[in-house]
C-alpha atoms as a PDB file:
ATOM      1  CA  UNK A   1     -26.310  40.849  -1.066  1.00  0.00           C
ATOM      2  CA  UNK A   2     -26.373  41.181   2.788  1.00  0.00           C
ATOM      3  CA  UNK A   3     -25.935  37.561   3.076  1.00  0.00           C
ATOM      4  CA  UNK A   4     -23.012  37.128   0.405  1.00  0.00           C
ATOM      5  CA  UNK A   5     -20.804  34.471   1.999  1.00  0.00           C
ATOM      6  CA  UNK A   6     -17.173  36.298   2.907  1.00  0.00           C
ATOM      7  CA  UNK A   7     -13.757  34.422   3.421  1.00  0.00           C
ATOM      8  CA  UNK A   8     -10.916  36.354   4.519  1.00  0.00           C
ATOM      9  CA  UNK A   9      -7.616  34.342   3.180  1.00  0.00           C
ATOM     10  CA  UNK A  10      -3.695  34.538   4.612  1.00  0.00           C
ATOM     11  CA  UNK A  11      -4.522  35.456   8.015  1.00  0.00           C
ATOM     12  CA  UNK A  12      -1.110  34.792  10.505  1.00  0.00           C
ATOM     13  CA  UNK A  13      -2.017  36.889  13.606  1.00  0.00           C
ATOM     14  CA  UNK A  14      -4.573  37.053  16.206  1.00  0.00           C
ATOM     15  CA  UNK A  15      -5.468  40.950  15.494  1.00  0.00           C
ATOM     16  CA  UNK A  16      -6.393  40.062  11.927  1.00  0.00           C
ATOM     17  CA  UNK A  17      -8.619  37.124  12.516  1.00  0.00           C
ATOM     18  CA  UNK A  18     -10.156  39.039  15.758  1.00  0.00           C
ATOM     19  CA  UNK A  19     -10.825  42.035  13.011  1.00  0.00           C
ATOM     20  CA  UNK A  20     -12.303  39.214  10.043  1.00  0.00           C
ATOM     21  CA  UNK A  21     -14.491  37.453  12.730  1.00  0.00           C
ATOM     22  CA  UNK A  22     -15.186  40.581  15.036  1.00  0.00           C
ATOM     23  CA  UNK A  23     -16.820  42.591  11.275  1.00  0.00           C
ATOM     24  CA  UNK A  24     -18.923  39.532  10.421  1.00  0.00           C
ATOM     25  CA  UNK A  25     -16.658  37.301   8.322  1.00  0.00           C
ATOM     26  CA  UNK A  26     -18.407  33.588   7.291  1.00  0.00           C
ATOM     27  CA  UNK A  27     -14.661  32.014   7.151  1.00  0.00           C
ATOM     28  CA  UNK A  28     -10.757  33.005   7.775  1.00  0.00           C
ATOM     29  CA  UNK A  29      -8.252  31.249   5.664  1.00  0.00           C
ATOM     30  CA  UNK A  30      -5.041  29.684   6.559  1.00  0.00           C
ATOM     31  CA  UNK A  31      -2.365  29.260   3.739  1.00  0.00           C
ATOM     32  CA  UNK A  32      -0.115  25.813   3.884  1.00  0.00           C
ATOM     33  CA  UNK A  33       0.719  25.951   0.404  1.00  0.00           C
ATOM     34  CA  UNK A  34       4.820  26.184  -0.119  1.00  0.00           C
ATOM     35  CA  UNK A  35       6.611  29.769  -1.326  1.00  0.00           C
ATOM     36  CA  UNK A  36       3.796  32.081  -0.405  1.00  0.00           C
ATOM     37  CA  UNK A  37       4.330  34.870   2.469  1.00  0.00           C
ATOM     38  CA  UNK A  38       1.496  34.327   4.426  1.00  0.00           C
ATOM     39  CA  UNK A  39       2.057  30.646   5.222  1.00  0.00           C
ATOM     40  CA  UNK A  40       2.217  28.961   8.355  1.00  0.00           C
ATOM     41  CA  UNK A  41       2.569  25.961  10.372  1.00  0.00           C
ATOM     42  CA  UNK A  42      -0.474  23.988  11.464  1.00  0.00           C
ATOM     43  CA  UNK A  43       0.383  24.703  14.993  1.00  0.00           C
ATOM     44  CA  UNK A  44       0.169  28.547  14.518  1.00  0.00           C
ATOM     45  CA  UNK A  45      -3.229  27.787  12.685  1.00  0.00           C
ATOM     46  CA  UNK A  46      -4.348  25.548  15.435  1.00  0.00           C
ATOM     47  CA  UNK A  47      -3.857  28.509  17.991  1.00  0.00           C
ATOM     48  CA  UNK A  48      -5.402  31.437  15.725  1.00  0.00           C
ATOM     49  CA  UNK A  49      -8.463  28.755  15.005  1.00  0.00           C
ATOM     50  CA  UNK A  50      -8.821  28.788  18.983  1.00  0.00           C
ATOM     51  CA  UNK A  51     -10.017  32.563  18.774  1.00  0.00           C
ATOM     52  CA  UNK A  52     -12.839  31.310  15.746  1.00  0.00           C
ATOM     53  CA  UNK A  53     -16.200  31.839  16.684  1.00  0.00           C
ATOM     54  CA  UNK A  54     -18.642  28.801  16.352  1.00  0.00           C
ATOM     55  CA  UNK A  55     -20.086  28.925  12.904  1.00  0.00           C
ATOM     56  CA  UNK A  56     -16.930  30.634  11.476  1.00  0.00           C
ATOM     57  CA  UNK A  57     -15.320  28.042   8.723  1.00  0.00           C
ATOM     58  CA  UNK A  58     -11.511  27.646   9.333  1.00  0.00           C
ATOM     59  CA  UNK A  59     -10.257  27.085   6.067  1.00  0.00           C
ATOM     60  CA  UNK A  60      -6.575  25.200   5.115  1.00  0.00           C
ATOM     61  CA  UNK A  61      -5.617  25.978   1.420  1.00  0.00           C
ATOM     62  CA  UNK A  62      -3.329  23.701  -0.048  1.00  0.00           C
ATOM     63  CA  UNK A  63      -1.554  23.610  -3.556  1.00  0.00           C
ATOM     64  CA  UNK A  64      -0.621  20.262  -5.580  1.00  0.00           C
ATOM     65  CA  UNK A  65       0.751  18.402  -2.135  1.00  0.00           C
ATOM     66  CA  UNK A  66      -0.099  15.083  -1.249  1.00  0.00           C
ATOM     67  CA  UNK A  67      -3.045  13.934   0.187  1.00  0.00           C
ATOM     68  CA  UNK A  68      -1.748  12.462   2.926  1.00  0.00           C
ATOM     69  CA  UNK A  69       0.132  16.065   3.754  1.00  0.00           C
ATOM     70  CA  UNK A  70      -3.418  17.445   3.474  1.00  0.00           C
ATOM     71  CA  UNK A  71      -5.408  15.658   5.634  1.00  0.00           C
ATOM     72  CA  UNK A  72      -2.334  15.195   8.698  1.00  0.00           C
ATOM     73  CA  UNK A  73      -2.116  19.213   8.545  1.00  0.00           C
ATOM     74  CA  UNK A  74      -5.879  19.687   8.346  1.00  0.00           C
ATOM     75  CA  UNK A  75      -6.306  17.293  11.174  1.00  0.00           C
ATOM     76  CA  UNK A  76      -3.556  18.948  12.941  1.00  0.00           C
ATOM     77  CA  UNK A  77      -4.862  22.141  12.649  1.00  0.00           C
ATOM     78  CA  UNK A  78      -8.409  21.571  13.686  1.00  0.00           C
ATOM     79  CA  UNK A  79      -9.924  23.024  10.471  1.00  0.00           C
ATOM     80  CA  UNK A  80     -13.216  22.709   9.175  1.00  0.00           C
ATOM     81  CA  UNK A  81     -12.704  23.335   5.808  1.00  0.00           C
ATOM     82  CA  UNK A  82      -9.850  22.468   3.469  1.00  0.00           C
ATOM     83  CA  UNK A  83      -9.552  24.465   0.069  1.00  0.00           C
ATOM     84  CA  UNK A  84      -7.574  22.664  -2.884  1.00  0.00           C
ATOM     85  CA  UNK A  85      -5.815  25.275  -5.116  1.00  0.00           C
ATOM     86  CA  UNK A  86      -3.998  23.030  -7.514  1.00  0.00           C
ATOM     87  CA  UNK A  87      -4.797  19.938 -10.016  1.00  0.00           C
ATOM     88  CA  UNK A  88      -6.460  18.055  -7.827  1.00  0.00           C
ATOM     89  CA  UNK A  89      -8.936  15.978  -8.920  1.00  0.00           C
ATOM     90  CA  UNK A  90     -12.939  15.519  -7.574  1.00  0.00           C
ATOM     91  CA  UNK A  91     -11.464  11.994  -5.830  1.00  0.00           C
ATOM     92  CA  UNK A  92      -9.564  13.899  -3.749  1.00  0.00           C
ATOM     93  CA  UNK A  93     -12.273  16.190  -3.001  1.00  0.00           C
ATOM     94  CA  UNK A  94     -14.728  13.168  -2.110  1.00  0.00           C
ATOM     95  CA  UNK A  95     -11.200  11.741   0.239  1.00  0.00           C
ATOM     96  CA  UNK A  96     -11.424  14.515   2.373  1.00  0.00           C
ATOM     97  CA  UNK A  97     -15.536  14.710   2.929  1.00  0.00           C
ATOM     98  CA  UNK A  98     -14.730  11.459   4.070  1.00  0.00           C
ATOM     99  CA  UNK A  99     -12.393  12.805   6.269  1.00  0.00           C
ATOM    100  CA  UNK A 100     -14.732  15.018   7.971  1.00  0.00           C
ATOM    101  CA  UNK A 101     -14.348  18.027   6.362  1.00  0.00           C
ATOM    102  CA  UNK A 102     -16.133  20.602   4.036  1.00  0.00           C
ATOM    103  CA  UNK A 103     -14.084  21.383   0.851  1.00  0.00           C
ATOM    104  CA  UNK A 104     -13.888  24.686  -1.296  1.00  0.00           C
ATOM    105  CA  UNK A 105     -11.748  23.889  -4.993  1.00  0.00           C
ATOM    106  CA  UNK A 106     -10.210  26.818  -6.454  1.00  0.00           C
ATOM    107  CA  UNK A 107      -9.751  27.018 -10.082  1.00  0.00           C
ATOM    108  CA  UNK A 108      -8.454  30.245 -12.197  1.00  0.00           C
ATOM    109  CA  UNK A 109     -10.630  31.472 -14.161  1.00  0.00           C
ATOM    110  CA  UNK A 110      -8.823  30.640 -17.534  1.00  0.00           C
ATOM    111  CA  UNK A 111      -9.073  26.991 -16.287  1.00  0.00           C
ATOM    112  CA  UNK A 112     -13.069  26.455 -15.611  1.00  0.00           C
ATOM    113  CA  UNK A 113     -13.645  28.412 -18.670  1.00  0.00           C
ATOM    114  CA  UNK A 114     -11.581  25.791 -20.438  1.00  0.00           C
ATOM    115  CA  UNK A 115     -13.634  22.640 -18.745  1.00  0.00           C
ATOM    116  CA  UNK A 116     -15.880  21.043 -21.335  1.00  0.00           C
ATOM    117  CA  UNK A 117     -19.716  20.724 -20.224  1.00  0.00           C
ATOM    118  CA  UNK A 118     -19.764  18.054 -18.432  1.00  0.00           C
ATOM    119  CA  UNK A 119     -17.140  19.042 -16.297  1.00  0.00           C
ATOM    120  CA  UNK A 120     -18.372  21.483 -15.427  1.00  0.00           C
ATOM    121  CA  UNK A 121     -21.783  20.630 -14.765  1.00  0.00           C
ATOM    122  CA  UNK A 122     -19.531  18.038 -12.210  1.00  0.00           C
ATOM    123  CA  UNK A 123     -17.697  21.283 -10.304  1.00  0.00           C
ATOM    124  CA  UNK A 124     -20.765  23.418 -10.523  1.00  0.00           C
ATOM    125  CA  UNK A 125     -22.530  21.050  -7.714  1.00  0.00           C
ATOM    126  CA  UNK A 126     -18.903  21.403  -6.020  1.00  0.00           C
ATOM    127  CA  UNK A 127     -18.339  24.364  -3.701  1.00  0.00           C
ATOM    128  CA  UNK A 128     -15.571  26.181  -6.156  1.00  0.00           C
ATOM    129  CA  UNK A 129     -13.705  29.340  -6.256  1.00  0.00           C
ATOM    130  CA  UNK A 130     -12.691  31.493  -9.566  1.00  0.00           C
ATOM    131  CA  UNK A 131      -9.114  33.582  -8.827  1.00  0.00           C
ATOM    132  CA  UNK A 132      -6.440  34.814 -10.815  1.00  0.00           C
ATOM    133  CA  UNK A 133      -3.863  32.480 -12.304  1.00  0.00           C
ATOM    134  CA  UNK A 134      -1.808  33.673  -9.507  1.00  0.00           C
ATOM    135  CA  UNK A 135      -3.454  33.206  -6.534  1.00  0.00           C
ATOM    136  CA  UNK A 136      -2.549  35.872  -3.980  1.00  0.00           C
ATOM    137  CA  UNK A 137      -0.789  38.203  -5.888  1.00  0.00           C
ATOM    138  CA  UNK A 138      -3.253  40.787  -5.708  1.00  0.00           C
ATOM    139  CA  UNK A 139      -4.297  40.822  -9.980  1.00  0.00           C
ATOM    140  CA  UNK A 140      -7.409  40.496 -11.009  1.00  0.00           C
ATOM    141  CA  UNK A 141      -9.035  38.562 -13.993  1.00  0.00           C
ATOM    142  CA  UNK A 142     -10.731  39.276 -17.146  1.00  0.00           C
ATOM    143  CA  UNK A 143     -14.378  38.613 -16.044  1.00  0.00           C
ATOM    144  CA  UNK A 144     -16.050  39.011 -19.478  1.00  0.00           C
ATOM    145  CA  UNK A 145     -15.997  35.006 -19.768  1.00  0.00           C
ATOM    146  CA  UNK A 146     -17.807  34.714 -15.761  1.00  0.00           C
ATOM    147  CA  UNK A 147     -20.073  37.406 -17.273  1.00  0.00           C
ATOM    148  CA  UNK A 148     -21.169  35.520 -20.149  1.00  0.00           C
ATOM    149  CA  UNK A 149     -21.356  31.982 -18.260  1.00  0.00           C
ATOM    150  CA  UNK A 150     -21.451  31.852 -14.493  1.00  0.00           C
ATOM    151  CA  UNK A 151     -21.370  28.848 -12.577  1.00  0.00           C
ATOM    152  CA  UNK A 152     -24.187  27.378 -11.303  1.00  0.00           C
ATOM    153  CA  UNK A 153     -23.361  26.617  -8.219  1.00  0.00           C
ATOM    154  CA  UNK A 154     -21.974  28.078  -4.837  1.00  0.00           C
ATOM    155  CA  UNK A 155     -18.777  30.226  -6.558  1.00  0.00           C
ATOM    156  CA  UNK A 156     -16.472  32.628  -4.873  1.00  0.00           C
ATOM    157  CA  UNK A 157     -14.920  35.436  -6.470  1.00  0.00           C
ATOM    158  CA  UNK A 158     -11.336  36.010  -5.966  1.00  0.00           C
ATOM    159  CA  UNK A 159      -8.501  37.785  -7.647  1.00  0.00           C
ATOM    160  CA  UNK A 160      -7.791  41.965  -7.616  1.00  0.00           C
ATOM    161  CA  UNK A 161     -10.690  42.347  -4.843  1.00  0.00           C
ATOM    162  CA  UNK A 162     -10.586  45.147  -2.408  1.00  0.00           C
ATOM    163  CA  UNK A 163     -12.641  47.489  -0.058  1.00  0.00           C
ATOM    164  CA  UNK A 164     -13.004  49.492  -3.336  1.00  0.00           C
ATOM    165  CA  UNK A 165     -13.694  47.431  -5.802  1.00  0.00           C
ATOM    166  CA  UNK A 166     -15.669  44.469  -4.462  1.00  0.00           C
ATOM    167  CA  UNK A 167     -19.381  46.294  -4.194  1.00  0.00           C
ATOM    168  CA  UNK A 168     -19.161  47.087  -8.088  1.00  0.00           C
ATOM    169  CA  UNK A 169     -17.773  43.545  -8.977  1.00  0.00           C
ATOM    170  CA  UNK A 170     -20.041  41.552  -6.126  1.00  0.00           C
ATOM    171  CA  UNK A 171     -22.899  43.156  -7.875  1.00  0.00           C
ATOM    172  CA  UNK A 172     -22.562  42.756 -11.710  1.00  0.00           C
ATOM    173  CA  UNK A 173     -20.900  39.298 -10.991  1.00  0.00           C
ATOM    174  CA  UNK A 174     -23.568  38.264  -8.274  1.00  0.00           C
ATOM    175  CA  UNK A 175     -21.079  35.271  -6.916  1.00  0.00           C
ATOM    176  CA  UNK A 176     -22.194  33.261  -3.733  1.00  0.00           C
ATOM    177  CA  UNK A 177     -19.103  35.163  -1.943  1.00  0.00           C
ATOM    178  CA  UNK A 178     -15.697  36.411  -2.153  1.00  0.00           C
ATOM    179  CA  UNK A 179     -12.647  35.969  -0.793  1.00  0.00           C
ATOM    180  CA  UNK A 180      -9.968  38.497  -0.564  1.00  0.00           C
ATOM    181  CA  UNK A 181      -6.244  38.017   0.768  1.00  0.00           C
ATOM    182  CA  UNK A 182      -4.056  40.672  -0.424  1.00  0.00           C
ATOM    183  CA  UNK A 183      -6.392  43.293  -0.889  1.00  0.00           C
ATOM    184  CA  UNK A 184      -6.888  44.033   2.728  1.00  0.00           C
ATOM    185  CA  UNK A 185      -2.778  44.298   2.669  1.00  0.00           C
ATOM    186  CA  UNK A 186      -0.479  47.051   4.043  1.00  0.00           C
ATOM    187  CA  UNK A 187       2.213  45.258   2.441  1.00  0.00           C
ATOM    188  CA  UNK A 188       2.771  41.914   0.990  1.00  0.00           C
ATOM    189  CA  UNK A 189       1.411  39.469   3.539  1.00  0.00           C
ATOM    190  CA  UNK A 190       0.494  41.551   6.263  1.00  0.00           C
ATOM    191  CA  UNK A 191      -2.883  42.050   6.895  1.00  0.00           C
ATOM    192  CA  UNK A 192      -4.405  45.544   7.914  1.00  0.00           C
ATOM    193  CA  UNK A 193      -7.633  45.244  10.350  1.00  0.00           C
ATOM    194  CA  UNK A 194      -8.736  48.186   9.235  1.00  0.00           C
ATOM    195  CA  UNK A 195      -9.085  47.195   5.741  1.00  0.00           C
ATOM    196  CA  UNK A 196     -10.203  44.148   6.895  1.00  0.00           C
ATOM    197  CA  UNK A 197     -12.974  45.724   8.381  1.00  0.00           C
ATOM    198  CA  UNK A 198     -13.797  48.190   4.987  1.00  0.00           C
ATOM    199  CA  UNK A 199     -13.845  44.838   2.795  1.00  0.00           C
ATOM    200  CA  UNK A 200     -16.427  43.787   4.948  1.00  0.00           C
ATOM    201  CA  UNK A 201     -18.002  46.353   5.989  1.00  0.00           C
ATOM    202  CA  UNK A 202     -18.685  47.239   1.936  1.00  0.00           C
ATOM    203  CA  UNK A 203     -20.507  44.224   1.504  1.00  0.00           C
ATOM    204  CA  UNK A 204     -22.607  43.987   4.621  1.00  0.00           C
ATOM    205  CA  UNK A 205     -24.098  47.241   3.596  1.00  0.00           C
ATOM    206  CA  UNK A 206     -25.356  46.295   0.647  1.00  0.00           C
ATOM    207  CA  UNK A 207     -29.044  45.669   0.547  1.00  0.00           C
END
C-alpha cells in the first residue's frame, strides 16, 4: 500500500501544490473543465506546474470539449498528463498519446459497470479512474459493484475520499491509487495543506 499511486485534483495556488508535492504526492491535478470552482486558465497552470518536481505528473482534466481545446490548453500548460472526464471515446485517448502525453479516463462508476465485456476488457488496459457521477462534489459511490468486479487494470478511486476515510476504502478496494479533490477542502474549492498533508500522510503509512 506504501506505493499506492496518489493524485491530488483542483489545485489553484502555489501553497497547495507545494503541500501535495512537498508530502509525497505521484501527480497534482489542474481542472479546465467549464462551471466547476476550482478551474483555471492554462497560464495559471503553466506557473503552478513550474513549482512540480521532476517525476510529479501534471495532470489537465477536461470534460466533453473539443479536442482541439484539449490538446492547445494541454500544450499551453506544459502538462504531462491529460485526464478525459466526459464521453470521450478511446480515439481520442490514442489522439493525445500521439500528442505526447500520458492519459488517465475517468468514468463514474454507474458507467463502467454498465460497459459490456469487451469494453471493458478495452478500458481495463487503459489507465482509468472510477468517481462519483458528480465529479468533485465531494459524494461518494456505492462500491458494492467495484467490490464484486474490479478492473483489471491501473484504476483510481475517486468520489467521497478523505483523510478519514481513504485507509479503510484503499484497503478493501485495493485500487492502483486515488485521487481526492474536495476532500482535502476547507470550503468548496479551496484547498487546505493541512489536509492535504493527512490524505497523504494516511496512505504513506500504510504498510
Amino acid at each position: 500500500m506504501a506505493g499506492m499511486y496518489i493524485k491530488i485534483c483542483g489545485l489553484q495556488s502555489a501553497e497547495a501544490v507545494a503541500a501535495a508535492t512537498g508530502a509525497g504526492a505521484d501527480a497534482v491535478g489542474f481542472v479546465f473543465a467549464p462551471g466547476s470552482p476550482r478551474t483555471v486558465t492554462a497560464d495559471l497552470a503553466f506557473r503552478l506546474g513550474r513549482e512540480v518536481p521532476h517525476g510529479v505528473e501534471t495532470v489537465g482534466v477536461f470534460r466533453n470539449q473539443p479536442l482541439g481545446e484539449v490538446l492547445e490548453t494541454a500544450h499551453r500548460a506544459e502538462l504531462t498528463t491529460v485526464q478525459l472526464h466526459g464521453n470521450e471515446s478511446m480515439a481520442d485517448i490514442v489522439r493525445l498519446r500521439g500528442e505526447g502525453f500520458r492519459t488517465l479516463r475517468a468514468f463514474s462508476a454507474a458507467a463502467y459497470n454498465a460497459l459490456d465485456a469487451a469494453d471493458k476488457v478495452a478500458w481495463d488496459s487503459e489507465r482509468i479512474l472510477l468517481d462519483a457521477v458528480e465529479p468533485g462534489a465531494g459524494v461518494a459511490f456505492d462500491t458494492t459493484a467495484v467490490k464484486a468486479g474490479p478492473p483489471s487494470g491501473f484504476w483510481l478511486l475517486a468520489g467521497g475520499l478523505t483523510p478519514h476515510n481513504v485507509e479503510q476504502l484503499a484497503t478493501t478496494l485495493r485500487p492502483a491509487g486515488v485521487d481526492v479533490s474536495s476532500g482535502v477542502e476547507s470550503s468548496r474549492g479551496v484547498k487546505d495543506p493541512q489536509l492535504i498533508r493527512d490524505f497523504i500522510g494516511a496512505l504513506r503509512a500504510l504498510a
